[in-house]
Protein backbone atom coordinates (compact mmCIF):
# COMPACT_ATOMS: atom_id res chain seq x y z
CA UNK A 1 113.68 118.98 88.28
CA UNK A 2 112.41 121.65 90.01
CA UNK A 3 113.25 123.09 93.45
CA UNK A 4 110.19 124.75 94.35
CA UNK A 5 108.42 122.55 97.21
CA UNK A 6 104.97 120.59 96.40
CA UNK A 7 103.59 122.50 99.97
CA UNK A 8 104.63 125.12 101.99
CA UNK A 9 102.69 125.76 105.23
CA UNK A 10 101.25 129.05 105.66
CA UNK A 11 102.28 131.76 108.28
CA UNK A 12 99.10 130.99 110.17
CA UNK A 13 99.56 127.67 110.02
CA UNK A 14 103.55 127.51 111.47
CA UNK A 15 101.92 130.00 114.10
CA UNK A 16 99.20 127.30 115.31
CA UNK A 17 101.36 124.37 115.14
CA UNK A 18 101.98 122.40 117.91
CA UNK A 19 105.78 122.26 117.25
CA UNK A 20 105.48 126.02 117.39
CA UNK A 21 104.15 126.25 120.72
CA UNK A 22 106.84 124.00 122.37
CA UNK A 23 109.14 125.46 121.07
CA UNK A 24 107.48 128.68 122.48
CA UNK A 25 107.47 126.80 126.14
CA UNK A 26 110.55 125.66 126.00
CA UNK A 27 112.37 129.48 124.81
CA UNK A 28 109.91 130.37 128.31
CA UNK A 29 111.08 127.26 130.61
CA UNK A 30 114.64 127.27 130.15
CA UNK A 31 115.17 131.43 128.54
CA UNK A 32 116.39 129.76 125.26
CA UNK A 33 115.80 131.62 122.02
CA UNK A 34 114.94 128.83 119.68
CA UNK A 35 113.22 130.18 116.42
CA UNK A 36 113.63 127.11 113.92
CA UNK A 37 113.30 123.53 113.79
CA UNK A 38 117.10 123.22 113.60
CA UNK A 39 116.99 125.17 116.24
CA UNK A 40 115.10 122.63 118.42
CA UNK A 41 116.98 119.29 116.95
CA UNK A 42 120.17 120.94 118.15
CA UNK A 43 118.80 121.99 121.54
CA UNK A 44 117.47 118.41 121.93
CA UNK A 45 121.10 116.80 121.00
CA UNK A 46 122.95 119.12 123.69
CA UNK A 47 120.42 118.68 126.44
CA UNK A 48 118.69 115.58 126.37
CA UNK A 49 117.80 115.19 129.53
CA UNK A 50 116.22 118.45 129.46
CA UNK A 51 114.72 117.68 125.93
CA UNK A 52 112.62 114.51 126.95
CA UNK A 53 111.72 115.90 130.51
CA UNK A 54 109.95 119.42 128.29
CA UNK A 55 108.18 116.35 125.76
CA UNK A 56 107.04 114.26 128.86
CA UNK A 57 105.76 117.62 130.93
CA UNK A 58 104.59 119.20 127.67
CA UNK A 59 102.15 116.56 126.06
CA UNK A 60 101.08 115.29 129.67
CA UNK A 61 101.77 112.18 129.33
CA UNK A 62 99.81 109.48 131.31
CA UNK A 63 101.77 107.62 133.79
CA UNK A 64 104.45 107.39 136.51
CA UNK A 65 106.89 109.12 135.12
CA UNK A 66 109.65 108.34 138.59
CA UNK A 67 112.68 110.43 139.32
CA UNK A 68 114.98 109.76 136.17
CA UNK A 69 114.91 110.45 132.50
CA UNK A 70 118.01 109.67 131.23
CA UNK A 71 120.36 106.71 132.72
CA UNK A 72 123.71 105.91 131.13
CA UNK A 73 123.29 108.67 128.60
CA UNK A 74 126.81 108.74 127.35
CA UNK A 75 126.52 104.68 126.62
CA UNK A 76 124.80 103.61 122.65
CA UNK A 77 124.11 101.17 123.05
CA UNK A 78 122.65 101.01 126.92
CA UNK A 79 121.30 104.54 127.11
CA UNK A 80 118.04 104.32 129.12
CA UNK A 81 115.04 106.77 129.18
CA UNK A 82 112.91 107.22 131.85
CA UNK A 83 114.03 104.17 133.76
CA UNK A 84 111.81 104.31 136.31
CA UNK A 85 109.25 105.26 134.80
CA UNK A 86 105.38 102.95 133.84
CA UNK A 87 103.30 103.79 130.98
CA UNK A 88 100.87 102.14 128.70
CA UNK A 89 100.50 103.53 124.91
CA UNK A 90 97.00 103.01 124.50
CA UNK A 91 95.90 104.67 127.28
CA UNK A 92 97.94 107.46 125.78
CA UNK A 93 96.08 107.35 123.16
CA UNK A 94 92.78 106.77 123.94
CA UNK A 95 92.40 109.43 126.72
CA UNK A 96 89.64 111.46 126.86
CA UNK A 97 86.09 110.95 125.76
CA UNK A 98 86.02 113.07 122.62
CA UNK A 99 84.08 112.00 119.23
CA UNK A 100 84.12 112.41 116.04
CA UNK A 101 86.58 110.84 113.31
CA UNK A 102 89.33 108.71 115.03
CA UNK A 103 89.55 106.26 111.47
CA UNK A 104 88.90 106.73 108.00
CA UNK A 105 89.28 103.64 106.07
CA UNK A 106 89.04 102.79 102.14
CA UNK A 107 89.84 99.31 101.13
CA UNK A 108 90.77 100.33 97.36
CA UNK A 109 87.37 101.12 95.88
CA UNK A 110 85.98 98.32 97.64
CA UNK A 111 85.22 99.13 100.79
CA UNK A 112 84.94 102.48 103.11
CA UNK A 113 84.44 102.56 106.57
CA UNK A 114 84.56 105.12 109.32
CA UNK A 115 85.33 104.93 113.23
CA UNK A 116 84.79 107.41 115.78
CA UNK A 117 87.06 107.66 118.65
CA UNK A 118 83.34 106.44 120.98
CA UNK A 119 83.55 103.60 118.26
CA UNK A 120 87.59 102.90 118.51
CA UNK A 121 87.69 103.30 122.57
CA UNK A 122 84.22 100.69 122.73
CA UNK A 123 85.63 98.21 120.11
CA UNK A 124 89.09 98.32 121.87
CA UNK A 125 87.84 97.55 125.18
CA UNK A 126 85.64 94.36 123.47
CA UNK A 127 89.08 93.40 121.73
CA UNK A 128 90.88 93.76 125.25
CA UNK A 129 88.33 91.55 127.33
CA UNK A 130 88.48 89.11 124.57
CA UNK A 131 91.88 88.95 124.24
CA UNK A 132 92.53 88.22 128.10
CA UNK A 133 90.54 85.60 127.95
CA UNK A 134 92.35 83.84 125.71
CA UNK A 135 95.07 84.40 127.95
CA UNK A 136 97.08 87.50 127.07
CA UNK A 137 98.63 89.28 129.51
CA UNK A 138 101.90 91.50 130.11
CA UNK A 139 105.04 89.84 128.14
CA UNK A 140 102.84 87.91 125.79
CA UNK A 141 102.74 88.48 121.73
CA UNK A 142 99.71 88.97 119.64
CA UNK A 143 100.57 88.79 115.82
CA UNK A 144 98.67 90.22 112.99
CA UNK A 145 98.50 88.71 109.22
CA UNK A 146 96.91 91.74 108.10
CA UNK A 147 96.34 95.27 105.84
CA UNK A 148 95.99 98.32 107.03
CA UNK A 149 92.70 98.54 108.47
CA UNK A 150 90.33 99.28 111.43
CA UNK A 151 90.94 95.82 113.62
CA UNK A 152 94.28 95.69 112.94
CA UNK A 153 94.41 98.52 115.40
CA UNK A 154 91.98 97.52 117.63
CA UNK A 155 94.54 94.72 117.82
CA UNK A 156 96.93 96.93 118.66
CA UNK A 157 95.90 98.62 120.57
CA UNK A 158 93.52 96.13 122.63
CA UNK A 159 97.25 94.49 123.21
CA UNK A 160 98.95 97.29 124.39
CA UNK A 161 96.12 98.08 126.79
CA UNK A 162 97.32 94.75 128.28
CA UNK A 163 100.95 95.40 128.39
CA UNK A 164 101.34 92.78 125.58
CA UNK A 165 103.77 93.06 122.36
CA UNK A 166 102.46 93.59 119.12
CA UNK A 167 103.98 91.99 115.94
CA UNK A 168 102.76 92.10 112.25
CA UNK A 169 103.06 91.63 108.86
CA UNK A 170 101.17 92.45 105.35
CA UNK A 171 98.66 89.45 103.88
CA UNK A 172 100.95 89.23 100.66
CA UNK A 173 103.72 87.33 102.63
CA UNK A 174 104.06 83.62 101.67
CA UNK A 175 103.57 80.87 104.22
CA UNK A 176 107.62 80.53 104.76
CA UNK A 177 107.70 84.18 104.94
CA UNK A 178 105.32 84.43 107.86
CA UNK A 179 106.85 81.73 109.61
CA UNK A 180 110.67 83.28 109.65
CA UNK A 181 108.73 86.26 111.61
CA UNK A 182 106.16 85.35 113.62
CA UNK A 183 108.04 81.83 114.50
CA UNK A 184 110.75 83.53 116.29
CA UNK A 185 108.31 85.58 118.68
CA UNK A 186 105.75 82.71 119.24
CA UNK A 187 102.19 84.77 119.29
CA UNK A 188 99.46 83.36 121.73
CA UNK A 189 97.22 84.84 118.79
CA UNK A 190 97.02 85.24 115.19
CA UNK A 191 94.43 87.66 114.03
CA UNK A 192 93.99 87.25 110.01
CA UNK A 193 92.61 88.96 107.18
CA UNK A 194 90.35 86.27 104.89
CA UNK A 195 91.93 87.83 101.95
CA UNK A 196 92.90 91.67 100.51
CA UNK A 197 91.94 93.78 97.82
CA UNK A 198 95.22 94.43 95.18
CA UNK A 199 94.62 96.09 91.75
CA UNK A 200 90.83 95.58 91.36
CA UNK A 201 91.69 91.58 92.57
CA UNK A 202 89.95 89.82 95.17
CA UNK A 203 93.18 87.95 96.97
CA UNK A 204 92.02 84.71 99.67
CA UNK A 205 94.29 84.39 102.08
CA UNK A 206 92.79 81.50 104.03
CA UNK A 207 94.47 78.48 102.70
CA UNK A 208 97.68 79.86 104.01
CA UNK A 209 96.41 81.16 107.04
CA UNK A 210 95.55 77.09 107.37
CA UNK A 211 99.13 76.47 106.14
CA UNK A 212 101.01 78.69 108.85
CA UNK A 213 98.64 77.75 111.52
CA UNK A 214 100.14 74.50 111.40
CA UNK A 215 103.09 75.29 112.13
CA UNK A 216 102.49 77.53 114.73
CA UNK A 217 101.78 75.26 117.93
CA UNK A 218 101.74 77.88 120.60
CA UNK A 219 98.89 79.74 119.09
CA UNK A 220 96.03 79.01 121.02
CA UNK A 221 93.39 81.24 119.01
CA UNK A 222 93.08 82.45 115.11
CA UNK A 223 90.60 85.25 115.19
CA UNK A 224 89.52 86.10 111.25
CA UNK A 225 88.67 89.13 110.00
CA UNK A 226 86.33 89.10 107.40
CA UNK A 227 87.35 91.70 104.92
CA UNK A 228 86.77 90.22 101.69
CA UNK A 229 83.60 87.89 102.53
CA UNK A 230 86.25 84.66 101.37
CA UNK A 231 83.54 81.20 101.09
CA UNK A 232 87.39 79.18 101.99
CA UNK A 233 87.16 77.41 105.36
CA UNK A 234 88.26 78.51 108.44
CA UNK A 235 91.82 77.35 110.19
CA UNK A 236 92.25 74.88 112.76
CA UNK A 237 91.65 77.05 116.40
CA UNK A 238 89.64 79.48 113.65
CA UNK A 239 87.14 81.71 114.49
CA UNK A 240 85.03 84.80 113.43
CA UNK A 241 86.12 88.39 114.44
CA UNK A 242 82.76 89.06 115.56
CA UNK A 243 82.14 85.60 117.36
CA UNK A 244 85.65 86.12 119.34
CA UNK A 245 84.39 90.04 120.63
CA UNK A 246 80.29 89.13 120.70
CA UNK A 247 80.63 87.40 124.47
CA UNK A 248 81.44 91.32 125.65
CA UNK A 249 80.02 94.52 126.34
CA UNK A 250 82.14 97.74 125.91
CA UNK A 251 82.89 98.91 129.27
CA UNK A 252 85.37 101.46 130.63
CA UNK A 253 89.02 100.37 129.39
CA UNK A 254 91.66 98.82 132.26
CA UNK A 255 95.16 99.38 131.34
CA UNK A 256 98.24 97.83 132.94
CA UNK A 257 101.54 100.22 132.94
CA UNK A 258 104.37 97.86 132.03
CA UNK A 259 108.24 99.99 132.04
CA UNK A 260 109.24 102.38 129.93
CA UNK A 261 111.63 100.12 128.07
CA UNK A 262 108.59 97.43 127.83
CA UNK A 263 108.80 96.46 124.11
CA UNK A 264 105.81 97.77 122.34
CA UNK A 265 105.91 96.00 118.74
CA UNK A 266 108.11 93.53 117.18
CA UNK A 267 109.67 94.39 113.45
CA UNK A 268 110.61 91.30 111.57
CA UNK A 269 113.11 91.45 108.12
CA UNK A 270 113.09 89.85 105.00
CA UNK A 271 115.76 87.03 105.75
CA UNK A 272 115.67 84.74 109.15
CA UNK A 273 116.61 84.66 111.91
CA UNK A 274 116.62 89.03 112.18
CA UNK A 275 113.89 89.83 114.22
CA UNK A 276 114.02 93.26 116.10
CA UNK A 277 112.30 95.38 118.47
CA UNK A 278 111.38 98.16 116.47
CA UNK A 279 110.00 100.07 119.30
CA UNK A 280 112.21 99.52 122.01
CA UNK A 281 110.60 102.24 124.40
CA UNK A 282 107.41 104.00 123.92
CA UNK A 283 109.53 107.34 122.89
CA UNK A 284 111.03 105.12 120.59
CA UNK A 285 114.74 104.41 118.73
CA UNK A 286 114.12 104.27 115.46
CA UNK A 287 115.36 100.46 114.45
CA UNK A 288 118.03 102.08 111.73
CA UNK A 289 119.34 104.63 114.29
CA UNK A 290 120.23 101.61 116.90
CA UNK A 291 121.92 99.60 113.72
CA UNK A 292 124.06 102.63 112.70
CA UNK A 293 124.56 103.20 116.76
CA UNK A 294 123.28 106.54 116.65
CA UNK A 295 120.52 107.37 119.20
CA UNK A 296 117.21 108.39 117.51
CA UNK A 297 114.47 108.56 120.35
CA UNK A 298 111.67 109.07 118.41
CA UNK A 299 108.31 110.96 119.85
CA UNK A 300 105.92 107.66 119.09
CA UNK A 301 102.84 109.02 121.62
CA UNK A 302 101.76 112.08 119.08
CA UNK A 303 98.07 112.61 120.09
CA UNK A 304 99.48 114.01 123.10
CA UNK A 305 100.20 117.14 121.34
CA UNK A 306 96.56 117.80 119.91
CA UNK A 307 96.15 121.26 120.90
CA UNK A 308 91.83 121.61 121.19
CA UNK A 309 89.31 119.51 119.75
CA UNK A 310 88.92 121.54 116.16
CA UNK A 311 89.47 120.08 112.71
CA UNK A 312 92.97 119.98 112.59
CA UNK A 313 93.35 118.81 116.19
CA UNK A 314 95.29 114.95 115.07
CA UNK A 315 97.77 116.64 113.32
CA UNK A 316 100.13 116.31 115.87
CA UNK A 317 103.64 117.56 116.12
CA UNK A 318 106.03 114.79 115.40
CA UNK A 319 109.25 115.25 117.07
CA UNK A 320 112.78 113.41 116.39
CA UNK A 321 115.85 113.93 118.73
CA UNK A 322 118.18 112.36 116.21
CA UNK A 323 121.44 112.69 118.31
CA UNK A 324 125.25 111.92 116.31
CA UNK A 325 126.78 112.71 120.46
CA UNK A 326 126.16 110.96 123.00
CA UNK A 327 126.71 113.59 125.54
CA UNK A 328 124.37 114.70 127.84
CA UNK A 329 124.80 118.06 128.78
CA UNK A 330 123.44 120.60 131.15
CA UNK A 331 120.63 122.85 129.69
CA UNK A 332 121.57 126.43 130.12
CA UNK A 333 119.46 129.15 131.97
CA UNK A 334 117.16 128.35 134.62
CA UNK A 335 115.24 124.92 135.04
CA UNK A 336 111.45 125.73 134.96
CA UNK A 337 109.65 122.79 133.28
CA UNK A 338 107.32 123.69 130.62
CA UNK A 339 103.38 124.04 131.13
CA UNK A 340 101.47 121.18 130.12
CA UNK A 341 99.29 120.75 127.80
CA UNK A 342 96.10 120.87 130.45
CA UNK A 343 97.95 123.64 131.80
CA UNK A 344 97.90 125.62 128.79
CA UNK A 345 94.15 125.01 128.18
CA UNK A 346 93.48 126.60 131.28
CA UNK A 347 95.21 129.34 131.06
């Protein structure tokens, strides 16, 4: 087999990366001398503290960030970041009012769809309004029976803009399958694909929909999606995608900050009763990390380090502190924190 990679960036493109430039602010902030990515993973091991104050200051990150980043830092588990701190991911994510491109979407070779982020941010804020009035709020679960596709992220994100948790799982699950997952969490909605493209086949996914519904008492609306046009009934408490947004106008998005350790999204596994918080804290553990009891914050909120509005502006740095010590120890050199993004723009 051969060694030689499949893609190598070029020198330009290392020099424009985002990773590139924090690790440029950081060497600056704290008179390091980090050149590689090694480099950086170490430097975020030994200093974590440090490392996740630089990430927070560096991708200006909306919210109250409070005094302390790391609490308990030498406990796994029971190591807390930013415990005093409120945030909500989708106003992370949806800041700003640029255009262009936010989703590109091909169903197979069946369907093809784009969003723009003016499309995303107005069909979010349609999804949120609709959502609390069927009574989601902070705490509560919205599950998903659905592929990867525009409203399941609208979903998302509509119920993270409410400080709600967000569970899912792929339309090829069986009925029993569903249940061992979204039974445990009990969803106050169920939003449902009508079917899904596989291999050239049309798949209906209705009759189970109708199936799981019933045993699912505490859901008090289905909201269907309808992806592949499916002429099968609709599910007790059913109703159209379209119908459960139409009563509402896009307006300007209202997000509630929940804490940092908020769950975000619920992971479910193959065999009951397992069900796990797979993002624990908005900078999240990685769920196999917190099995093998090795702290993995991982940087989930990675539009925040778009540098400009060009081209190549979402391909964001994605940054792991994979940690194998638990220590948390003092940075060396001096403490200046990092310029922000904003800053940097300025400048």
């Amino acid at each position: 087999m051969s060694q030689k990679p499949l893609w190598s960036p070029s020198a330009r493109g290392i020099a424009d990366a985002n990773i590139t430039a924090f690790i440029t602010a950081l060497n600056t902030a704290y008179k390091l001398k980090l050149r590689t990515y090694h480099d950086l993973w170490q430097w975020s091991v030994d200093n974590l503290e440090e490392f996740w104050d630089a990430i927070w200051q560096f991708g200006g990150v909306i919210g109250e960030r409070g005094k302390r980043t790391l609490a308990d830092g030498d406990r796994m588990p029971g190591a807390r970041f930013f415990p005093d701190a409120k945030i909500n991911f989708a106003e992370n994510l949806l800041r700003g009012d640029r255009d262009g491109d936010a989703i590109v979407f091909w169903g197979e070779d069946k369907v093809k769809r784009r969003l723009s982020h003016r499309e995303l941010r107005e069909s979010v804020s349609r999804m949120q309004q609709a959502l609390a009035k069927a009574g989601v709020g902070e705490g509560d679960r919205v599950a998903a029976f659905m592929p990867n596709m525009p409203e399941t992220v609208i979903a998302m994100l509509a119920t993270a803009s409410l400080g709600g948790t967000f569970t899912s799982c792929s339309p090829d699950f069986g009925v029993q399958g569903v249940l061992d997952r979204f039974g445990q969490v009990e969803p106050k909605v169920l939003v449902a694909c009508d079917g899904y493209f596989y291999n050239g086949k049309t798949v209906d996914t209705l009759p189970r929909i109708a199936e799981i519904v019933k045993s699912l008492p505490g859901v008090a609306q289905v909201v269907v999606v309808p992806y592949v046009k499916s002429a099968s009934p609709l599910p007790d408490r059913g109703t159209r995608f379209d119908d459960f947004v139409a009563p509402f106008k896009a307006k300007k998005l209202q997000y509630r900050r929940v804490p940092f350790n908020s769950p975000l999204y619920i992971r479910g596994t193959f065999s009951q009763p397992k069900v796990s918080v797979d993002v624990k804290r908005l900078a999240a553990r990685g769920a196999g990390a917190v099995v093998m009891g090795i702290l993995n914050p991982v940087l989930a909120i990675l539009p925040l380090l778009n540098r400009g509005e060009g081209k190549d502006s979402n391909c964001a740095a994605l940054i792991t502190a994979a940690t194998s010590s638990t220590r948390s120890a003092a940075s060396g050199g001096t403490k200046k924190r990092p310029p922000s993004q904003s800053a940097r723009q300025k400048e």
